[in-house]
N, C-alpha and C. Protein backbone atom coordinates (compact mmCIF):
# COMPACT_ATOMS: atom_id res chain seq x y z
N UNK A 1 166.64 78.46 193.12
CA UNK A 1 166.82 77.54 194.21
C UNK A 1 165.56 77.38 195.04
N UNK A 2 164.82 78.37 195.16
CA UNK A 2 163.74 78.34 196.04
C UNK A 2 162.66 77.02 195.39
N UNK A 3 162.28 77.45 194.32
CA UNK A 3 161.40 76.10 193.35
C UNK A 3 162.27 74.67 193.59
N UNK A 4 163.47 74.54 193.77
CA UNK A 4 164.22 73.51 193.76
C UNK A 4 163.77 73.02 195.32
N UNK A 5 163.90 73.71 196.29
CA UNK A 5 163.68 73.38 197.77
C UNK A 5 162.69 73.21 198.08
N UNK A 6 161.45 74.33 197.36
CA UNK A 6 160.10 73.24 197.20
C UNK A 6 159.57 71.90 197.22
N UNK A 7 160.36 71.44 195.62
CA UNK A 7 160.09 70.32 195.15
C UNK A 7 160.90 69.09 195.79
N UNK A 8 161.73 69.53 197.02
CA UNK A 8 162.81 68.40 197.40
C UNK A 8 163.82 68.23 196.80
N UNK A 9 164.47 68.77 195.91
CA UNK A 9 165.41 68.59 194.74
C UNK A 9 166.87 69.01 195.59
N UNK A 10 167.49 67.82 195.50
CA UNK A 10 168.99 68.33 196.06
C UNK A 10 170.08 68.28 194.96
N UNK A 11 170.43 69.58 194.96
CA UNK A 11 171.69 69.99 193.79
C UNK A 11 172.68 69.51 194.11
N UNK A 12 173.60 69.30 193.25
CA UNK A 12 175.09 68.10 193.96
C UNK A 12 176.04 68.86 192.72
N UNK A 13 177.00 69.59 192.96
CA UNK A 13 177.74 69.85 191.99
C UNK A 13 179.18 69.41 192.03
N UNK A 14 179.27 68.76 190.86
CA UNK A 14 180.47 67.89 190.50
C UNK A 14 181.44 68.67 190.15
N UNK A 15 182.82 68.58 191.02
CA UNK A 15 184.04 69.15 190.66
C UNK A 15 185.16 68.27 190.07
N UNK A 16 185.87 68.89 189.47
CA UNK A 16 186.97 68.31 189.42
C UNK A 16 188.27 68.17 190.37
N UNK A 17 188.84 67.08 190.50
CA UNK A 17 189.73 67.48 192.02
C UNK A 17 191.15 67.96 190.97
N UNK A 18 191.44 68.59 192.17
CA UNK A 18 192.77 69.64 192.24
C UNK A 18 194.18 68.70 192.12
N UNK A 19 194.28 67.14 192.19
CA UNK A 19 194.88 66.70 191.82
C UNK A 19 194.88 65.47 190.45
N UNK A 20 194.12 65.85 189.77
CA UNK A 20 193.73 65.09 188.73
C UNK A 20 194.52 66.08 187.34
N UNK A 21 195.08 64.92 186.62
CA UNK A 21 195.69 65.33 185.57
C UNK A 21 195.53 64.66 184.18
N UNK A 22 195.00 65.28 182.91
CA UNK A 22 194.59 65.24 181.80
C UNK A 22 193.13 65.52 181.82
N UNK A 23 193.17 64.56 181.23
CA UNK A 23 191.23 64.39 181.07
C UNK A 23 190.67 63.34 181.77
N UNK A 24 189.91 63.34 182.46
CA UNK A 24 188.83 62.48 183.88
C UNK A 24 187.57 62.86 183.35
N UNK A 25 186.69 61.27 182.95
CA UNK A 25 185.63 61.75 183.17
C UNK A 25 184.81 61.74 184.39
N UNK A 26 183.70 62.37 184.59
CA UNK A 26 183.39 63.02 186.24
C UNK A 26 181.76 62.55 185.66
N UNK A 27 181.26 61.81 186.82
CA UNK A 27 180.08 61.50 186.74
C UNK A 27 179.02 62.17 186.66
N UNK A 28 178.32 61.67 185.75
CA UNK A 28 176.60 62.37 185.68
C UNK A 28 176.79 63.89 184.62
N UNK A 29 177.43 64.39 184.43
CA UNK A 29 178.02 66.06 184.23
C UNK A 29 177.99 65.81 182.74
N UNK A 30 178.25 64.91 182.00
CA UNK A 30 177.82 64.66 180.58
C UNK A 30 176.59 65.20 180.56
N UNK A 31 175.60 64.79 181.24
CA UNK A 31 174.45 64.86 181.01
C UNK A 31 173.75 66.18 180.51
N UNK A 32 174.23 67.07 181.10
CA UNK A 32 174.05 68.34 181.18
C UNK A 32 175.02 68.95 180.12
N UNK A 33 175.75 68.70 179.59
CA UNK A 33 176.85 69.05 178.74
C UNK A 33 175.99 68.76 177.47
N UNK A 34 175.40 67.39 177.54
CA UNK A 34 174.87 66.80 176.29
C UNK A 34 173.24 67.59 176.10
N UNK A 35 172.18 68.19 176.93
CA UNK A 35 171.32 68.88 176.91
C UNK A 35 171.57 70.24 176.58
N UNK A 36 172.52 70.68 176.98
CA UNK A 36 172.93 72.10 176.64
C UNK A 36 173.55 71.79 174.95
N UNK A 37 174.07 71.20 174.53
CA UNK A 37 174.14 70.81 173.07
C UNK A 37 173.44 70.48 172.41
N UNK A 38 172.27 70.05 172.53
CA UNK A 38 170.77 70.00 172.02
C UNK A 38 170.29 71.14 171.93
N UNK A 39 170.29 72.25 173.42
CA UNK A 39 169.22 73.27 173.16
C UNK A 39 169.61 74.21 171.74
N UNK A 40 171.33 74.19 171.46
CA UNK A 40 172.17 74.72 170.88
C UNK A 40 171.86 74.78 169.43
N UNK A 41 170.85 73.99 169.23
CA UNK A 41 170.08 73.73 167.79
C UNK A 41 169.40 74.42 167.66
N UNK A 42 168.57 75.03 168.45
CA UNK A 42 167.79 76.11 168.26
C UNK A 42 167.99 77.60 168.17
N UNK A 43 168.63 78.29 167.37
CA UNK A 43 169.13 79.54 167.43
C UNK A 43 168.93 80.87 168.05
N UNK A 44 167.47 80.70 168.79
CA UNK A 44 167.03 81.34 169.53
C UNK A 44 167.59 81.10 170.99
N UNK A 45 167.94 79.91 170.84
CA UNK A 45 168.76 79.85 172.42
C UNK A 45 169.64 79.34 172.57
N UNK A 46 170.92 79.99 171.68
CA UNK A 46 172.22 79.94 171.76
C UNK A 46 172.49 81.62 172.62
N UNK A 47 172.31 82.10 172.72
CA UNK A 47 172.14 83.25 173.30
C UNK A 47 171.01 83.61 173.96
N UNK A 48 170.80 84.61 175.32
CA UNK A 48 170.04 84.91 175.86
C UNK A 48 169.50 85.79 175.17
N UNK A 49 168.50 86.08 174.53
CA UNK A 49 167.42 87.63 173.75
C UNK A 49 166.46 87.49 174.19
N UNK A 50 165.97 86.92 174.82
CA UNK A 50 164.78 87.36 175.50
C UNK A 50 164.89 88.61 176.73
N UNK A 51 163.72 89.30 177.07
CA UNK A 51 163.84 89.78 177.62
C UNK A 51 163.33 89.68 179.19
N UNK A 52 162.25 88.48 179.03
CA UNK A 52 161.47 88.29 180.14
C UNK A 52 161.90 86.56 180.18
N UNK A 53 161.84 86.48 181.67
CA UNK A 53 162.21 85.05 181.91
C UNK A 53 161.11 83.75 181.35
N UNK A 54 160.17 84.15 181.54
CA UNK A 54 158.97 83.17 181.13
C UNK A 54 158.99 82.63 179.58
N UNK A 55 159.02 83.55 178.63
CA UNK A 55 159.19 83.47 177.54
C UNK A 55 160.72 82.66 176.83
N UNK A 56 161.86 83.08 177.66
CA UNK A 56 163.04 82.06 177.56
C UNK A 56 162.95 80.26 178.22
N UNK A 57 161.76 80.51 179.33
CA UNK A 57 161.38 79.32 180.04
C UNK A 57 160.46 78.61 178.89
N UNK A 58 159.43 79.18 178.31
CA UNK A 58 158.68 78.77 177.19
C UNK A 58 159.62 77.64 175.82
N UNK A 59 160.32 79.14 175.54
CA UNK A 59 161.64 78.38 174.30
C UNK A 59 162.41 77.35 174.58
N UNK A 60 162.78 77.10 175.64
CA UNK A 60 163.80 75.93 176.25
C UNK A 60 162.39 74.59 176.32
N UNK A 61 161.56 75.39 176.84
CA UNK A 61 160.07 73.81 176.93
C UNK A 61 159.65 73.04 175.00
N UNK A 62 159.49 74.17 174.38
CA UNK A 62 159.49 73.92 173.04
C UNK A 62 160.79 72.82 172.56
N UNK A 63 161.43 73.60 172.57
CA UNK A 63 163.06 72.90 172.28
C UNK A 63 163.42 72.25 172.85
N UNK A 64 163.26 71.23 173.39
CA UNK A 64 163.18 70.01 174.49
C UNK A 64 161.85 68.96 173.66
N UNK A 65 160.81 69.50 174.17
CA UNK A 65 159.46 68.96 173.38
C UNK A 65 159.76 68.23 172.18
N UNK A 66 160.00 69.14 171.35
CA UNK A 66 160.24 69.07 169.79
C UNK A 66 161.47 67.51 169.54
N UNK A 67 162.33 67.94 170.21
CA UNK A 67 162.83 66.78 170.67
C UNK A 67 162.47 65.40 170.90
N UNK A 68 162.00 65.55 172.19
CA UNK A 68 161.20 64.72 172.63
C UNK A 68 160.56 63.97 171.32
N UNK A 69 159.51 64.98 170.86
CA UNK A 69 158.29 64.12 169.84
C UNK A 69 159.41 63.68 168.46
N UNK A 70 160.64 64.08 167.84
CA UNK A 70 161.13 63.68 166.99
C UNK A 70 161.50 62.32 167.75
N UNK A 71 162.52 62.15 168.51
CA UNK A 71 162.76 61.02 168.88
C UNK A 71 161.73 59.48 169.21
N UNK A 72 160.67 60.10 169.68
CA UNK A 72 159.31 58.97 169.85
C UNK A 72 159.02 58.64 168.66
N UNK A 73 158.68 60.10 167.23
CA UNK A 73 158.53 59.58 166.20
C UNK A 73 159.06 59.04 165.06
N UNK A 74 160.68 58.83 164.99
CA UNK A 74 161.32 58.17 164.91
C UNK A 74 162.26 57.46 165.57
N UNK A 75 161.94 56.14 166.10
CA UNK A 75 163.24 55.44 167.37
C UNK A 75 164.09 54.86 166.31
């Protein structure tokens, strides 16, 4: 949070209300659902094994990247 308050970044977390019944979709919250299913490709970070934070910060930048450059290099 501290890096977040730095940079100006305001967190907004989306609930579901207490009277909603079945399935609702809830704005923006895909988004994050759908990135965390991407990183999920990479088997190194389906689980936490790292031991030091930097190096898990590294793997998530790769695995994103890699991404990234597949998609540019094929649209």
């Amino acid at each position: 949070m501290d890096k977040a308050a730095f940079l100006d970044f305001t967190v907004e977390i989306i609930r579901r209300s207490d009277t909603a019944k079945g399935f609702e979709i809830l704005p923006r919250r895909w988004v994050v659902e759908r990135t965390f299913g991407w990183m999920v490709r990479w088997r190194r970070l389906v689980k936490d094994y790292e031991k030091r934070i930097d190096v898990a910060e590294a793997m998530i930048h790769i695995a994103m990247g890699s991404l990234m450059l597949r998609r540019n290099a094929h649209p």
